[in-house]
Protein backbone atom coordinates (compact mmCIF):
# COMPACT_ATOMS: atom_id res chain seq x y z
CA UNK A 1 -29.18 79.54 32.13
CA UNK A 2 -31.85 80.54 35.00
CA UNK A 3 -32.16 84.79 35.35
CA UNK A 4 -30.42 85.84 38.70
CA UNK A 5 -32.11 88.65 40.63
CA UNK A 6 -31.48 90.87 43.62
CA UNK A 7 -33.03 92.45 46.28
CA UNK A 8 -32.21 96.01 47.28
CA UNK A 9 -33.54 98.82 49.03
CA UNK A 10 -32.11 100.91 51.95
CA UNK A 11 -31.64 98.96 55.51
CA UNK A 12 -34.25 97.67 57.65
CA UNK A 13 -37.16 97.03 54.80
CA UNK A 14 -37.07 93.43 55.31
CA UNK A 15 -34.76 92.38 52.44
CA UNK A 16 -33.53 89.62 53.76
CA UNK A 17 -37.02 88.64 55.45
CA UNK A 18 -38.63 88.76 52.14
CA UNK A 19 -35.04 86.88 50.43
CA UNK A 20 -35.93 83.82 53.31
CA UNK A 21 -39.33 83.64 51.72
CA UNK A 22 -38.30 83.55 48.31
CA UNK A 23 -35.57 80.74 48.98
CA UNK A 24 -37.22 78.79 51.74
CA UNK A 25 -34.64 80.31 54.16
CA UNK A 26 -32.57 77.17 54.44
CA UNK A 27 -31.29 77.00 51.30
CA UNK A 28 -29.16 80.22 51.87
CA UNK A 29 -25.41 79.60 52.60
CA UNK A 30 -24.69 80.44 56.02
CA UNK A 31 -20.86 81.48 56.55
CA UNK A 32 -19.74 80.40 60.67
CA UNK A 33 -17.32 83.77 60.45
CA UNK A 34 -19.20 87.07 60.67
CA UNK A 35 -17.43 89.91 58.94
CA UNK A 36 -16.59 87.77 55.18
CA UNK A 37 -20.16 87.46 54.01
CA UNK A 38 -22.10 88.00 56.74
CA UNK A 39 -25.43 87.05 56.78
CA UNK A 40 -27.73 84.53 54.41
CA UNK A 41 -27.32 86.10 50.80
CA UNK A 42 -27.71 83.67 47.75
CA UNK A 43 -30.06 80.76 47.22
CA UNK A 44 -32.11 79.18 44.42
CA UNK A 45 -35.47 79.95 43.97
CA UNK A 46 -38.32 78.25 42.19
CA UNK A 47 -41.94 79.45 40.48
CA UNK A 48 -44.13 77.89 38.16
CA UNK A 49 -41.06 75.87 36.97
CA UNK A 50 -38.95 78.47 36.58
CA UNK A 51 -35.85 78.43 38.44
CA UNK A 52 -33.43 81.36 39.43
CA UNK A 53 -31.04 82.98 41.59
CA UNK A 54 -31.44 85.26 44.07
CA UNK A 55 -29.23 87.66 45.98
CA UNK A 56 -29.71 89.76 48.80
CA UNK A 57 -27.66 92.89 49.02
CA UNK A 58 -28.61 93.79 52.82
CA UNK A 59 -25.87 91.62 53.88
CA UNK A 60 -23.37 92.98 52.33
CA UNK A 61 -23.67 96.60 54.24
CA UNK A 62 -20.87 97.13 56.94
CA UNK A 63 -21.81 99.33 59.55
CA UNK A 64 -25.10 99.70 61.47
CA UNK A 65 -27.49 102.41 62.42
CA UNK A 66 -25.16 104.71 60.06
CA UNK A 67 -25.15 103.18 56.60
CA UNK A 68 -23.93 105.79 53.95
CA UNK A 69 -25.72 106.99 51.02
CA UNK A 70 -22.69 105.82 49.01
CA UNK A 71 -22.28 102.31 50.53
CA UNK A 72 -25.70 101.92 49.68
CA UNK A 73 -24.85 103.24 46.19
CA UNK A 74 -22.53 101.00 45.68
CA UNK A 75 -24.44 97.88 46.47
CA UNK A 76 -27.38 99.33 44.11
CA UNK A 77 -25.02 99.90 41.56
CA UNK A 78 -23.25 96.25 41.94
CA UNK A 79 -27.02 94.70 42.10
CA UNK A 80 -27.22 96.66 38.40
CA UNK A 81 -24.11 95.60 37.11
CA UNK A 82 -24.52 91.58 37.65
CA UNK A 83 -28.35 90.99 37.30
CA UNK A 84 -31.29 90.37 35.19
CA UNK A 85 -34.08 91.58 37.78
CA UNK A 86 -34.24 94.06 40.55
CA UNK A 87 -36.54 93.47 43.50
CA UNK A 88 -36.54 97.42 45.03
CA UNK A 89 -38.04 96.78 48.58
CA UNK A 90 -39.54 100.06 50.49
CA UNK A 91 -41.44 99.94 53.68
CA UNK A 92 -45.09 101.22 53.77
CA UNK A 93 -44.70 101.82 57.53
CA UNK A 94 -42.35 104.62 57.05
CA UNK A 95 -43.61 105.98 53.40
CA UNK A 96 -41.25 107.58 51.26
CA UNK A 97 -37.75 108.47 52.38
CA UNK A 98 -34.60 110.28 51.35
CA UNK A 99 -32.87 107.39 50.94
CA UNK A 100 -35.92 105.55 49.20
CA UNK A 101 -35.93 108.08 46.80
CA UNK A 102 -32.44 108.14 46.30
CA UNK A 103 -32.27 104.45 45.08
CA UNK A 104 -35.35 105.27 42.41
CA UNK A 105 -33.18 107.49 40.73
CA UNK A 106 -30.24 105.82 40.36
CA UNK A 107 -32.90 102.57 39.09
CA UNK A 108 -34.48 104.51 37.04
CA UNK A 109 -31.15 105.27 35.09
CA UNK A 110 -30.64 101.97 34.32
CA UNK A 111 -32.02 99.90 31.54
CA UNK A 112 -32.86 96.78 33.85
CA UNK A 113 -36.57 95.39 34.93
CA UNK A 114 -37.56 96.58 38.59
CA UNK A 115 -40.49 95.57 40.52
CA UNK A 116 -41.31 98.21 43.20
CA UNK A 117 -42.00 96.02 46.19
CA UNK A 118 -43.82 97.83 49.21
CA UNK A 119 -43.58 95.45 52.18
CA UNK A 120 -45.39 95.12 55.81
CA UNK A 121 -48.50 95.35 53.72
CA UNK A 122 -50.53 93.54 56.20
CA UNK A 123 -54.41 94.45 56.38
CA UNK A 124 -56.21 96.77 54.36
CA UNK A 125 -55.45 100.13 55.91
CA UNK A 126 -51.66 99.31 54.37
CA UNK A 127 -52.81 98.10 50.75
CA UNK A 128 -54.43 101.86 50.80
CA UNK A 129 -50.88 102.98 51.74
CA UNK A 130 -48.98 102.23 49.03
CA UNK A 131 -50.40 104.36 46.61
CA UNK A 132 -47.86 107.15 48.24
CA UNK A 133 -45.07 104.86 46.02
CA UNK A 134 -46.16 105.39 42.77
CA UNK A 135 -44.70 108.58 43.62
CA UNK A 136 -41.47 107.02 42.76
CA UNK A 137 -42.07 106.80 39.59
CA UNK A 138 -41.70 103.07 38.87
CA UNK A 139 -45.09 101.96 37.65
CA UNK A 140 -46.72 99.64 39.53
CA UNK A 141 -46.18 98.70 43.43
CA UNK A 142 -46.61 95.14 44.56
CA UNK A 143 -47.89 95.11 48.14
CA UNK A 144 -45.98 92.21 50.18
CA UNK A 145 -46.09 91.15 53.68
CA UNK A 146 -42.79 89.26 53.42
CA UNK A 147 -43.12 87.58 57.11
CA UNK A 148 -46.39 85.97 56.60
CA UNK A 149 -46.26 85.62 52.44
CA UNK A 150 -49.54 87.66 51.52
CA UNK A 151 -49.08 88.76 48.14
CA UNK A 152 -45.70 87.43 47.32
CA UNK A 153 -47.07 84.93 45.00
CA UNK A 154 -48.61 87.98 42.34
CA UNK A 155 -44.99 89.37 42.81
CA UNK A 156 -43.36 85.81 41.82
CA UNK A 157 -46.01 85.80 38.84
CA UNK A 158 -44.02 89.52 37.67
CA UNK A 159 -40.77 88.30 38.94
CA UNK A 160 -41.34 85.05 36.37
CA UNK A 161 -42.55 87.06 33.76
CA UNK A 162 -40.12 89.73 33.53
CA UNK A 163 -36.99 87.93 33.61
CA UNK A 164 -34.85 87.31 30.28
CA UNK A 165 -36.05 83.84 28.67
CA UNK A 166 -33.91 80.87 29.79
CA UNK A 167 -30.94 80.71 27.34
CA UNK A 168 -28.59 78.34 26.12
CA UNK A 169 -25.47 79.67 24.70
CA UNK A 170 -26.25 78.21 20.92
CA UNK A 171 -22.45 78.34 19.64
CA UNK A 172 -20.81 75.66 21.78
CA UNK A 173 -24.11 74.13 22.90
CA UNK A 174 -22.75 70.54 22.57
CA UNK A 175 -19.34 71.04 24.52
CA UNK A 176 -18.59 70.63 28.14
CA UNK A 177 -18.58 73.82 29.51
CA UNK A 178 -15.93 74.01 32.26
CA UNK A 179 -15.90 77.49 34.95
CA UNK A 180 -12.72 78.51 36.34
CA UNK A 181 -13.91 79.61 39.90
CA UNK A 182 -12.39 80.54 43.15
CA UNK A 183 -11.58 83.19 45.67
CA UNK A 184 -9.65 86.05 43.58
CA UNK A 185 -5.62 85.71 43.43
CA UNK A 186 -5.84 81.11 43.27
CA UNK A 187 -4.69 81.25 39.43
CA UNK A 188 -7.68 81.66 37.64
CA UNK A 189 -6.27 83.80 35.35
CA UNK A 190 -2.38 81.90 35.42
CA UNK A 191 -4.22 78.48 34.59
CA UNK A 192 -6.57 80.25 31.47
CA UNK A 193 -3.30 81.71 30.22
CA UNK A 194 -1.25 78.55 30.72
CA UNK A 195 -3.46 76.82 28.17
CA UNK A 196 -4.70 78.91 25.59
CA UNK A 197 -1.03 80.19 25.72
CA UNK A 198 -1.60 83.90 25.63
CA UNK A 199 -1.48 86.64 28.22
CA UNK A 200 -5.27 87.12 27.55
CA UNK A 201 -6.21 87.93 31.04
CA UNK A 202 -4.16 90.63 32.76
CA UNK A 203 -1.89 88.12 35.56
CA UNK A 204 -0.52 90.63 38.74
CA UNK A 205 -0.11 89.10 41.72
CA UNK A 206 -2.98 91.18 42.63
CA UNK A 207 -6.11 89.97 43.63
CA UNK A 208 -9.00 91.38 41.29
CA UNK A 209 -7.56 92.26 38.51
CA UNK A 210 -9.54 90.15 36.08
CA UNK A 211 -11.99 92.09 34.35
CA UNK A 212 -15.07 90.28 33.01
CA UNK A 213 -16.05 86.56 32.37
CA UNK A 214 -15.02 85.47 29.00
CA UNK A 215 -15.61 82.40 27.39
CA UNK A 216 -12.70 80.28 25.47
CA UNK A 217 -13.05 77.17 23.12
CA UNK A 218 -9.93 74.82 24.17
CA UNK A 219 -8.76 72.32 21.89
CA UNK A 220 -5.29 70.60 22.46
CA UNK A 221 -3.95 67.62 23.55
CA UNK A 222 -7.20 65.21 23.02
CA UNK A 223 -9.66 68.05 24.78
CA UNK A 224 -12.20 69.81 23.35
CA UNK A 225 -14.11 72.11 25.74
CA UNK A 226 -15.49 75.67 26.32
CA UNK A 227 -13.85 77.55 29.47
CA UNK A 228 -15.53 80.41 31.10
CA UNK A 229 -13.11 82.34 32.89
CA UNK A 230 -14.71 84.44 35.80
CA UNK A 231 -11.73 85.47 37.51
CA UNK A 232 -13.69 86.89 40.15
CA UNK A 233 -13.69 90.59 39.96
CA UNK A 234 -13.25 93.98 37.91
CA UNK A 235 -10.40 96.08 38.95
CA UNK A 236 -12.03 98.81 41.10
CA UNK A 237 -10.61 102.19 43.15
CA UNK A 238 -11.80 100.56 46.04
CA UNK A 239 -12.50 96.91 45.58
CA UNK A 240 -12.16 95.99 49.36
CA UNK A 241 -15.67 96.95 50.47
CA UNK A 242 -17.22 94.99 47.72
CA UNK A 243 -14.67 92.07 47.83
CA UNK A 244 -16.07 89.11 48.55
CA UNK A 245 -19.93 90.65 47.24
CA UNK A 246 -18.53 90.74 44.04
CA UNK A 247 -16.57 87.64 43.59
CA UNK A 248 -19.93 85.90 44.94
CA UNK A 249 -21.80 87.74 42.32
CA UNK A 250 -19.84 86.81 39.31
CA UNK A 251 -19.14 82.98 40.90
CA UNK A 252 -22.81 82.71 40.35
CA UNK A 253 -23.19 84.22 37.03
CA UNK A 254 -19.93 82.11 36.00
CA UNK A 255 -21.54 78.54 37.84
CA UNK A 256 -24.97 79.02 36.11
CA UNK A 257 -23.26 78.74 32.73
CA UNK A 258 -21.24 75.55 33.61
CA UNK A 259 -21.24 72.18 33.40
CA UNK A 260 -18.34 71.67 35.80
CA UNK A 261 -16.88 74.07 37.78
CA UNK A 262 -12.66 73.80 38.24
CA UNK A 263 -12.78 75.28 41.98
CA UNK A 264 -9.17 76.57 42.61
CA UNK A 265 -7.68 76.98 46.05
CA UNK A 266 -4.46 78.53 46.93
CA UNK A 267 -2.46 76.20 48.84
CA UNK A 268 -1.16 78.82 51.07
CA UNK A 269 -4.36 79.91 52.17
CA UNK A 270 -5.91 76.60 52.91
CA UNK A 271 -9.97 75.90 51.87
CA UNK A 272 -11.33 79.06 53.25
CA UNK A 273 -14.61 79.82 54.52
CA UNK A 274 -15.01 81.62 51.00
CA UNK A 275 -14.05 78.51 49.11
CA UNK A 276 -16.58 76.55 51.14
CA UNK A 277 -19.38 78.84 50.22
CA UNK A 278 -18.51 78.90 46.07
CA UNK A 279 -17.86 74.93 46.64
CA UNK A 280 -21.66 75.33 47.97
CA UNK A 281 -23.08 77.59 45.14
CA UNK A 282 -21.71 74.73 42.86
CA UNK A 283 -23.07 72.06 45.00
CA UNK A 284 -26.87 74.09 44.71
CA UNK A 285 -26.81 74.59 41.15
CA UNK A 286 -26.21 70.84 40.76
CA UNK A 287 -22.84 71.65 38.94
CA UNK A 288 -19.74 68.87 38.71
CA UNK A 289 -16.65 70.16 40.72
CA UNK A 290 -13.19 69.71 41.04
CA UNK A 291 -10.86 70.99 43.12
CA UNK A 292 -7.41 72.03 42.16
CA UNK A 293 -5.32 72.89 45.07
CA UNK A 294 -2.68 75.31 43.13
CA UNK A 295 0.43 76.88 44.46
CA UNK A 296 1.71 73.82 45.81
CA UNK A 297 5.33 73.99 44.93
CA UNK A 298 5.33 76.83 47.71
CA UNK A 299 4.16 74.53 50.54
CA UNK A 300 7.19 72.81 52.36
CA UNK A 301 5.95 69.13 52.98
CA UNK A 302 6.01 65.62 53.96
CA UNK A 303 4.55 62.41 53.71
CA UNK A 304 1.01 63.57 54.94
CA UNK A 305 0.77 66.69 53.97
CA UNK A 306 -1.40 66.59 51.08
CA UNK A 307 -3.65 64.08 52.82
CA UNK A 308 -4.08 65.65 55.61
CA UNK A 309 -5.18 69.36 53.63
CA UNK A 310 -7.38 66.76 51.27
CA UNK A 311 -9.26 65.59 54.71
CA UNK A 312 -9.46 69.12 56.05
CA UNK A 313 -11.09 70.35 52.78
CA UNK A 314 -13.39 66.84 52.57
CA UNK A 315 -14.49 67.58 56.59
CA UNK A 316 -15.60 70.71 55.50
CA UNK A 317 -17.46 70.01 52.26
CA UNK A 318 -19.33 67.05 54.43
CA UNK A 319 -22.10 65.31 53.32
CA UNK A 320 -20.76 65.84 49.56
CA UNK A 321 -17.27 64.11 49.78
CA UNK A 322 -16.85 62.22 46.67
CA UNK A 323 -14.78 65.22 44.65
CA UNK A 324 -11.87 65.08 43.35
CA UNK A 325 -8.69 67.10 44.38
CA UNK A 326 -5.89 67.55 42.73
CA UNK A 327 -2.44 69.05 44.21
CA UNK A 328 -1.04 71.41 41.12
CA UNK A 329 1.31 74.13 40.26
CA UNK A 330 -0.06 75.89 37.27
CA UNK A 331 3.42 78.11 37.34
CA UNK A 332 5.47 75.12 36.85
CA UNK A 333 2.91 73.19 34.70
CA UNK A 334 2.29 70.77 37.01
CA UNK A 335 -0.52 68.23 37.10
CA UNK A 336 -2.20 70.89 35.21
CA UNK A 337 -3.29 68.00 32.12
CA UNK A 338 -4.36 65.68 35.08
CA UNK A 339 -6.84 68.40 36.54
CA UNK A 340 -8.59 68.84 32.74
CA UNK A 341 -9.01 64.83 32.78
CA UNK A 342 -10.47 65.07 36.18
CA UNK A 343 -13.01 67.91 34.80
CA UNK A 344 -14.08 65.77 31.50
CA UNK A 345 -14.54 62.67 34.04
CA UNK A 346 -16.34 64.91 36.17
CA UNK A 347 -18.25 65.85 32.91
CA UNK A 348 -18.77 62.26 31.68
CA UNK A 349 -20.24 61.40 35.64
CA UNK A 350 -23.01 64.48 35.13
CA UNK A 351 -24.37 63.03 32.14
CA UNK A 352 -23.98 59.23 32.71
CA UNK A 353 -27.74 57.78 32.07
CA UNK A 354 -28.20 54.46 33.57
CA UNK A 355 -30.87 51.77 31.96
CA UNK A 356 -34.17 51.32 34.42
CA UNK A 357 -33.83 47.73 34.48
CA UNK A 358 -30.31 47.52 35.22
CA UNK A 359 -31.24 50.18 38.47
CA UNK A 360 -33.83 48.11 39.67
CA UNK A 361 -32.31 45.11 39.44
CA UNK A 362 -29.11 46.23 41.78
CA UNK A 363 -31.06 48.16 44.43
CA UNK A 364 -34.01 46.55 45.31
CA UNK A 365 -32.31 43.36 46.66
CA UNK A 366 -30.38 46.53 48.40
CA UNK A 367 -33.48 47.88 49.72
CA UNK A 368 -34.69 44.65 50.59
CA UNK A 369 -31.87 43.55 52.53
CA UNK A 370 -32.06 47.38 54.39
CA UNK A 371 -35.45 48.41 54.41
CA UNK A 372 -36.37 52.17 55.18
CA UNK A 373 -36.74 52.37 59.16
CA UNK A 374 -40.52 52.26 59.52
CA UNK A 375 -42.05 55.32 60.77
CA UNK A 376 -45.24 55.48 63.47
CA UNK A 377 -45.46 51.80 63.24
CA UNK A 378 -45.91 52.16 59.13
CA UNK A 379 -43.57 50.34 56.67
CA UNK A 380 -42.18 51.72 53.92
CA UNK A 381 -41.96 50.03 50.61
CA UNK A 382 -39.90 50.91 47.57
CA UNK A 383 -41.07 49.61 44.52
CA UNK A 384 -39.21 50.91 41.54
CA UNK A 385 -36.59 52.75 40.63
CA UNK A 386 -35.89 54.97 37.40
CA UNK A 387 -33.29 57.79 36.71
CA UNK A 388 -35.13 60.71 35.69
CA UNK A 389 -34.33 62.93 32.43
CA UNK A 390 -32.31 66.12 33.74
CA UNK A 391 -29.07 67.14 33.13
CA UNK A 392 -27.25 66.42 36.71
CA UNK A 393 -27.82 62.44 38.10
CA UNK A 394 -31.54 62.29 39.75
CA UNK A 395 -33.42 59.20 40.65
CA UNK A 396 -37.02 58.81 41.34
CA UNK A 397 -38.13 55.75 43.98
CA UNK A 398 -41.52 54.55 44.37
CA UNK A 399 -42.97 53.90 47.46
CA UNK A 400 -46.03 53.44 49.42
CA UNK A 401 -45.24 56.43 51.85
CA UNK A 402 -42.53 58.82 50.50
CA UNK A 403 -43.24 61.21 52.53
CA UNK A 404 -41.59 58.87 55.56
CA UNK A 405 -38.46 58.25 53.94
CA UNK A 406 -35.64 60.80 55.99
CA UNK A 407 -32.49 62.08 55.18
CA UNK A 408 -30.61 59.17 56.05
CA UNK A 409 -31.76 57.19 54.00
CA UNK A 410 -31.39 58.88 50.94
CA UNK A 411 -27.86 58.98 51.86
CA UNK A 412 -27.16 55.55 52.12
CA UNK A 413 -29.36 54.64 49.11
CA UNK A 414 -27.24 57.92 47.19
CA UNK A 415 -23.93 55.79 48.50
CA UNK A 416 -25.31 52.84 47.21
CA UNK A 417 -25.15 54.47 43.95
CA UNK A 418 -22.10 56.07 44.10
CA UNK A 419 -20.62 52.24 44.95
CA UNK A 420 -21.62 50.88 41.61
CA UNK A 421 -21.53 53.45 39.67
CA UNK A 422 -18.61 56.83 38.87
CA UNK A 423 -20.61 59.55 40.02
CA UNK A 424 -17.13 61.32 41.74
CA UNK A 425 -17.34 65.04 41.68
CA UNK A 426 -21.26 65.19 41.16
CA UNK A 427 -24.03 65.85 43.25
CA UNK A 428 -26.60 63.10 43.35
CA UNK A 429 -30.60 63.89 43.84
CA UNK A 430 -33.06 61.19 45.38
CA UNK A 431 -36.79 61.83 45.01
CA UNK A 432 -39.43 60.04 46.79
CA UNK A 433 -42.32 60.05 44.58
CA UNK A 434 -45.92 58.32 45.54
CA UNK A 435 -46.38 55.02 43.43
């Protein structure tokens, strides 16, 4: 499992200018409805081979000008709760504030790693500045200047450094590992409970009342698997405010463990924006999925109903369409054995390995047949083809000018594969790589 880290700090420091940096800006899920999860605010982010997570608090905070101490609290404390590294961003323009120095203490309380960060460190005059936060009383201060990059690569070094070694869960290590995700109240809990046949998670119809991720060997019926249950939050006085934060937060914790994520969606509620954006986290950790559309005994119906929610949910998981989806009722036990075999498919697809010669031998006549469109007059040639050795389906092709091959193209030669061979409900990676 990768370390997951967050970025906090009071408002207008340049978290999420500094977050944009550290994921390459585009890889941050984008929500089209203000007000759920407003703002960019996970993404995957890669030094020295290390991979992790990052999250950025700052767009979480309702309100504007007048953020309160305690919202900001809470999002500190959250930040705490759920991760392995704490970026603590301060501005060397404005030097030490109230606020700044309210967020030291309630770090320094906690037994987690924290890199001061001083950003807007941008000529020498600034470096000088940030002496002022070792007043803080967090050891060292990294001097950034998030918009143009100075200095964030010393910063990744730390970041790399400090964060928990990758681990494995040993016990387990050779069984699928199957998360239970989705927006709080779809039957996380109900479906857990349904097969290990005990009330082990608290079920109330309502939402967030599960209270941690827990992980359960199943082994009935011909399956043998680990489930990690995230329902997606801890019962809270006042859960609203944090809501969807939270359910994010432990949806990535819970899809970093997994092999294949069971998305559920209530049928009532249709494929929200919130189930598009833990369909995406899934997606971007390279995760199988399938989705269970539960509840849907409650939905009066016809003929088309069920394909025309299936299209609505595949129009909005576009380009990645090849999932499956499965129409259940975990109350009445329905379809519920059909949606495991879908998830140890699913499984089977992640690690199918496919022999070099047998690759090359399908797609080249493929390629040759529909060449790469040929770019400022240069053609593009693809000479060979192998899968390469990771734990999700990726393919390396050869060429004479990789760097020419768009989009496009990888998406027909990625349909190409799904064609011939079951990669449903896993994302496929093509790499151009220089012959």
């Amino acid at each position: 499992m990768s370390g997951i880290i967050a970025i906090v700090g009071r408002p207008n420091v340049g978290k999420s200018t500094l977050f944009n940096r550290l994921v390459g800006g585009r890889e941050a899920i984008v929500d089209q409805f203000s007000g759920v999860t407003r703002d960019r605010h996970y993404g995957k982010s890669e030094w020295n081979g290390r991979e992790f997570s990052v999250i950025d608090t700052g767009g979480y905070v309702t309100g504007s000008d007048d953020i309160f101490e305690s919202e900001i609290r809470k999002q500190v404390q959250l930040a705490i709760d759920e991760t392995d590294l704490i970026l603590f961003v301060v501005d060397v323009d404005a030097g030490i504030t109230d606020l700044d120095q309210e967020v030291a203490n309630l770090l320094r309380r906690q037994n987690k790693p924290v890199l001061l960060t001083a950003n807007k460190v941008d000529n020498s005059q600034r470096t000088l500045q940030t002496a002022e936060f070792y007043g803080l009383g967090m050891g060292e201060v990294y001097g950034i200047s998030a918009i143009s990059g100075s200095g964030t690569g010393d910063l990744l070094d730390e970041v790399v450094k400090a964060l928990p070694p990758e681990r494995s869960s040993e016990q387990n290590e050779e069984l699928p590992r199957f998360a239970v995700v989705g927006r709080p109240n779809a039957g996380k809990s109900s479906l857990i409970n349904m097969l290990t046949g005990q009330e082990r998670n608290i079920v109330t119809p309502i939402s967030g009342t599960t209270r941690d991720s827990t992980d359960i060997r199943y082994n009935a019926y011909g399956f043998d698997f680990v489930l990690v249950d995230t329902a997606g939050l801890r019962k809270k006085a006042k859960v609203h405010e944090d809501l969807e934060f939270y359910s994010v937060m432990r949806s990535v914790r819970a899809i970093e463990s997994a092999d294949v994520c069971i998305l559920m969606v209530d049928a009532a509620e249709g494929f929200h924006v919130q189930d598009v954006n833990i369909f995406g986290l899934a997606q971007k950790n390279r995760k199988g999925i399938v989705i269970v559309v539960n509840k849907w005994d409650l939905i009066e119906k016809d003929h088309t109903t069920a394909k025309q929610f299936k299209d609505n949910i595949l129009e909005r998981t576009k380009p990645f369409t090849d999932v499956e989806i499965i129409f259940s009722s975990v109350l009445n036990k329905q379809r519920v054995h059909q949606a495991l075999q879908a998830a140890v498919q699913t499984f089977e697809n992640r690690t199918r390995r496919i022999k070099t010669s047998e690759l090359n031998d399908f797609l080249l006549p493929v390629i040759q047949k529909t060449p790469p469109p040929a770019t400022k007059g240069k053609y593009i040639k693809i000479k060979y083809i192998t899968q390469l050795p990771s734990k999700f389906p990726a393919f390396a092709f050869f060429a004479n000018l990789p760097q020419y091959v768009k989009e496009p193209y990888k998406r027909f030669l990625e349909n190409k594969l799904r064609e011939r061979y079951d990669f449903k409900g896993v994302p496929v990676r093509i790499y151009m790589r220089e012959k």
